[in-house]
Protein backbone atom coordinates (compact mmCIF):
# COMPACT_ATOMS: atom_id res chain seq x y z
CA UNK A 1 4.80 24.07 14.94
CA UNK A 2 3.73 21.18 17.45
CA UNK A 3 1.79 18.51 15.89
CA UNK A 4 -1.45 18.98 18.08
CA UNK A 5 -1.55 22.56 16.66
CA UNK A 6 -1.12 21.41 12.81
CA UNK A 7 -3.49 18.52 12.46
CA UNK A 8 -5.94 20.00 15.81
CA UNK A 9 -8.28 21.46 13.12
CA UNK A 10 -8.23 19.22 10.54
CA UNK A 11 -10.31 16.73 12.98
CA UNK A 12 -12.50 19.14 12.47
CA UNK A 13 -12.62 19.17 8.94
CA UNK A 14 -15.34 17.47 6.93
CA UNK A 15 -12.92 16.56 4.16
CA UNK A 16 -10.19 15.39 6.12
CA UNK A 17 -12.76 12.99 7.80
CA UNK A 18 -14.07 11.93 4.17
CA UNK A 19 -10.39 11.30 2.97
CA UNK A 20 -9.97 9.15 6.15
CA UNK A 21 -13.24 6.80 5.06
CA UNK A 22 -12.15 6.72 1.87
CA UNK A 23 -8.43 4.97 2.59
CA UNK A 24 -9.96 2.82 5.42
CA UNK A 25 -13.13 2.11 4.28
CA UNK A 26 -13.43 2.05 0.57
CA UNK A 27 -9.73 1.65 -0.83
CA UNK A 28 -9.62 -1.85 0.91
CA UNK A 29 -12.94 -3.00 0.28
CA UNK A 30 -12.82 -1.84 -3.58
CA UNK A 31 -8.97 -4.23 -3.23
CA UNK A 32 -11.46 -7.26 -1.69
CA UNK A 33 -13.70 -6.49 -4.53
CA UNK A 34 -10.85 -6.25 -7.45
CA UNK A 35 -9.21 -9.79 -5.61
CA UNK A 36 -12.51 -11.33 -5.96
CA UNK A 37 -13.37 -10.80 -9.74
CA UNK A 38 -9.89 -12.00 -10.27
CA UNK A 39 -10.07 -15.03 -8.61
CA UNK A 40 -12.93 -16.09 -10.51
CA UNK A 41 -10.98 -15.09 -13.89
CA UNK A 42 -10.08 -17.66 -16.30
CA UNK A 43 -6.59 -18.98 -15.50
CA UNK A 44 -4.30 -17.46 -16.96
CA UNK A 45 -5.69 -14.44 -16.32
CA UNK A 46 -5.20 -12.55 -19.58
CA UNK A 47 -2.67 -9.95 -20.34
CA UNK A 48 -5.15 -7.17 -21.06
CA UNK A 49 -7.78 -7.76 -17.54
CA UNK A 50 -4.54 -7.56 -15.85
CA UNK A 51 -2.96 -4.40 -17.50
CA UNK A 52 -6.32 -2.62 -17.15
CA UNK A 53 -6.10 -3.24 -13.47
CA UNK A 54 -2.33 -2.07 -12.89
CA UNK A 55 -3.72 0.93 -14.17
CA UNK A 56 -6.39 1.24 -12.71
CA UNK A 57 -4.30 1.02 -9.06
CA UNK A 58 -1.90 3.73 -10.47
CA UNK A 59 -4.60 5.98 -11.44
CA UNK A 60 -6.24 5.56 -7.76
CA UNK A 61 -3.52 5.67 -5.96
CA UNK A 62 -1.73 8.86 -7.66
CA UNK A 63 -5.31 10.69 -7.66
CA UNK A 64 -5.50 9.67 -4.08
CA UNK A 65 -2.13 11.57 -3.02
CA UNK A 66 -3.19 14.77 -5.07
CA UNK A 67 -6.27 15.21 -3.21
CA UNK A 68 -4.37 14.31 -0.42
CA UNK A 69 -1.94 17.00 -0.94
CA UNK A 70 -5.10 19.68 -2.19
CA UNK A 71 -6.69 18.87 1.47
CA UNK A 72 -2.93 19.25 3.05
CA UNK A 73 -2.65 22.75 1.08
CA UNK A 74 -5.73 23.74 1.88
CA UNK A 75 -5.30 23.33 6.02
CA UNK A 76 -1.60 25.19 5.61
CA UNK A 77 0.22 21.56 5.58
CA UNK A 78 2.94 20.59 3.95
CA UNK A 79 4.40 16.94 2.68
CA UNK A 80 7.24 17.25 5.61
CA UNK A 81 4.01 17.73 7.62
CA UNK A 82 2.73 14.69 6.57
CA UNK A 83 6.29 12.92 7.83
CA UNK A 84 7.64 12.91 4.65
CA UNK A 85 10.81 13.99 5.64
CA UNK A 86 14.95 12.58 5.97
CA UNK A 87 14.25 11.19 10.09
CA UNK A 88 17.34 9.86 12.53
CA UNK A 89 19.63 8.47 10.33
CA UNK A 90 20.66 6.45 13.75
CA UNK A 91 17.27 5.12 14.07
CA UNK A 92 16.78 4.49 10.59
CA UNK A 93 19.53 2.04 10.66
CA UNK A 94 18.25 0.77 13.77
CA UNK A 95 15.15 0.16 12.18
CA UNK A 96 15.96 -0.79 8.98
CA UNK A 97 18.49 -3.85 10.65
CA UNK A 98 15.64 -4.50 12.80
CA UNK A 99 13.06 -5.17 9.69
CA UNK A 100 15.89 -7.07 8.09
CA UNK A 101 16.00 -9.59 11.24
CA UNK A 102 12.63 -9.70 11.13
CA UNK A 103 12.18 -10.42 7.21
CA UNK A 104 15.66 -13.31 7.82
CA UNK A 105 13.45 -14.90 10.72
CA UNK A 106 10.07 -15.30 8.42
CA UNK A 107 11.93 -16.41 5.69
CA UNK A 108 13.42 -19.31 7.40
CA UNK A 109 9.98 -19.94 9.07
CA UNK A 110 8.53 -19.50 5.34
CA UNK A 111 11.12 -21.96 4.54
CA UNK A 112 10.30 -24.63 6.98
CA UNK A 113 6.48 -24.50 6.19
CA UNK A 114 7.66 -25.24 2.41
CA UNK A 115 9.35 -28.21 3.68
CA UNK A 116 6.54 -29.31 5.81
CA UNK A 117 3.96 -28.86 3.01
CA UNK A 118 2.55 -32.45 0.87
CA UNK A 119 3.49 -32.03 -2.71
CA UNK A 120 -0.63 -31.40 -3.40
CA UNK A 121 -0.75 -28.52 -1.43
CA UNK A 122 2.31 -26.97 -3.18
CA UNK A 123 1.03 -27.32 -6.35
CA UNK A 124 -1.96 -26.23 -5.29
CA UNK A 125 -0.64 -23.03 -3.85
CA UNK A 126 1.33 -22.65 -6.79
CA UNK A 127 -1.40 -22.78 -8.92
CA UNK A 128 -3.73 -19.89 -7.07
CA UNK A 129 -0.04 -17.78 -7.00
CA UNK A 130 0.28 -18.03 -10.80
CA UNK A 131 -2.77 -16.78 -12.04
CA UNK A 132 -2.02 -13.42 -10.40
CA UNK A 133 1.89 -13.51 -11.30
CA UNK A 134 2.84 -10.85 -13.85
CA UNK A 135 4.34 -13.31 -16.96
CA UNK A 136 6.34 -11.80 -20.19
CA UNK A 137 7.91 -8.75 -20.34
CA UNK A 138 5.06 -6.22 -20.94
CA UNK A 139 3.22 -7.59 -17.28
CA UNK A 140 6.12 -7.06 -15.67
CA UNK A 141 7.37 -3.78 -16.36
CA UNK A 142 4.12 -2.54 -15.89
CA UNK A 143 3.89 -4.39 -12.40
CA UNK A 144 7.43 -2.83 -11.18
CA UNK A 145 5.49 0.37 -11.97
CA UNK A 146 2.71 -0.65 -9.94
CA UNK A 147 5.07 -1.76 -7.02
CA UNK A 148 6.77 2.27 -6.87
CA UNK A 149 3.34 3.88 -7.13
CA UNK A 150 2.20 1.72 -4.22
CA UNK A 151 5.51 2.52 -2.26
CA UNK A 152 5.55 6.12 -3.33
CA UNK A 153 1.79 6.38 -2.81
CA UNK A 154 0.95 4.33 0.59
CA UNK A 155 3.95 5.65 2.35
CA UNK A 156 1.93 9.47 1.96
CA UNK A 157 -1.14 8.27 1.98
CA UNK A 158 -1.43 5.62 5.09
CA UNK A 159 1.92 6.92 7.40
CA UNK A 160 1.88 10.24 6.62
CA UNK A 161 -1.88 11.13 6.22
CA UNK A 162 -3.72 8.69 7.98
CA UNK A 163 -1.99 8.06 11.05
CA UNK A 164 -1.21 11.48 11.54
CA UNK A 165 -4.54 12.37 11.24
CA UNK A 166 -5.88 9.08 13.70
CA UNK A 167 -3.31 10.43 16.39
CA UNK A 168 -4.43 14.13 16.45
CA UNK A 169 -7.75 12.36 16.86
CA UNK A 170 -6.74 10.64 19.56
């Protein structure tokens, strides 16, 4: 079925417009909020504030893609739909060699900026990077989590929902 005719009514839709406000609207703003608090955490920001808030981005982000998927089901769509499906493997590669050139060149700009930076503002960048740096085992583990979820989760939520959605709008 053509794409117009799949996500046509759904711009219709009263919860497909709420789902929208809430992942462009509120997700960021409540991530500008969380950022916030954080920064004004002790340094180093303890174990515990930090697990609480891993968790609490799992929990979102999860219950996010299942009422994601209940609006999907409930307007006949399905997660290949929602682009979550094997694409071109020819323009996958193209793609992926192409964000690998990219990611070479602003690492090597990255790089020169490090050499260009005055020992105080190194340290000083270090020192905002650090608080928020999982440390010890337990942090980490429960950040690589964090890092699938948001991979797992964003990828459905923001290029397969949302701009899907923004397009049929358009």
């Amino acid at each position: 079925m053509p794409h117009d005719a799949l996500w046509g009514p759904l711009t219709r839709s009263w919860d497909a417009w709420l789902l929208c406000v809430v992942l462009a609207g509120l997700v960021p703003f409540h991530g500008l909020l969380a950022y916030r608090r954080l920064a004004s955490a002790p340094d180093p920001i303890p174990t515990s504030t930090k697990l609480r808030l891993y968790a609490t981005i799992m929990v979102m982000e999860w219950t996010l893609v299942a009422l994601t998927a209940v609006i999907a089901r409930r307007h006949g769509l399905t997660l290949r739909d929602l682009g979550q499906t094997l694409g071109n493997r020819r323009l996958t590669l193209v793609v992926m060699l192409s964000g690998l050139v990219a990611f070479l060149a602003l690492s090597v700009f990255n790089a020169s900026q490090i050499k260009k930076a005055t020992r105080g503002q190194l340290s000083a960048t270090v020192r905002r990077a650090r608080k928020f740096v999982p440390i010890g085992f337990v942090e980490v583990s429960v950040f690589a989590l964090v890092s699938v979820t948001a991979g797992i989760c964003e990828e459905i939520l923001y290029r397969g929902w949302l701009v899907s959605f923004l397009g049929a709008v358009s």
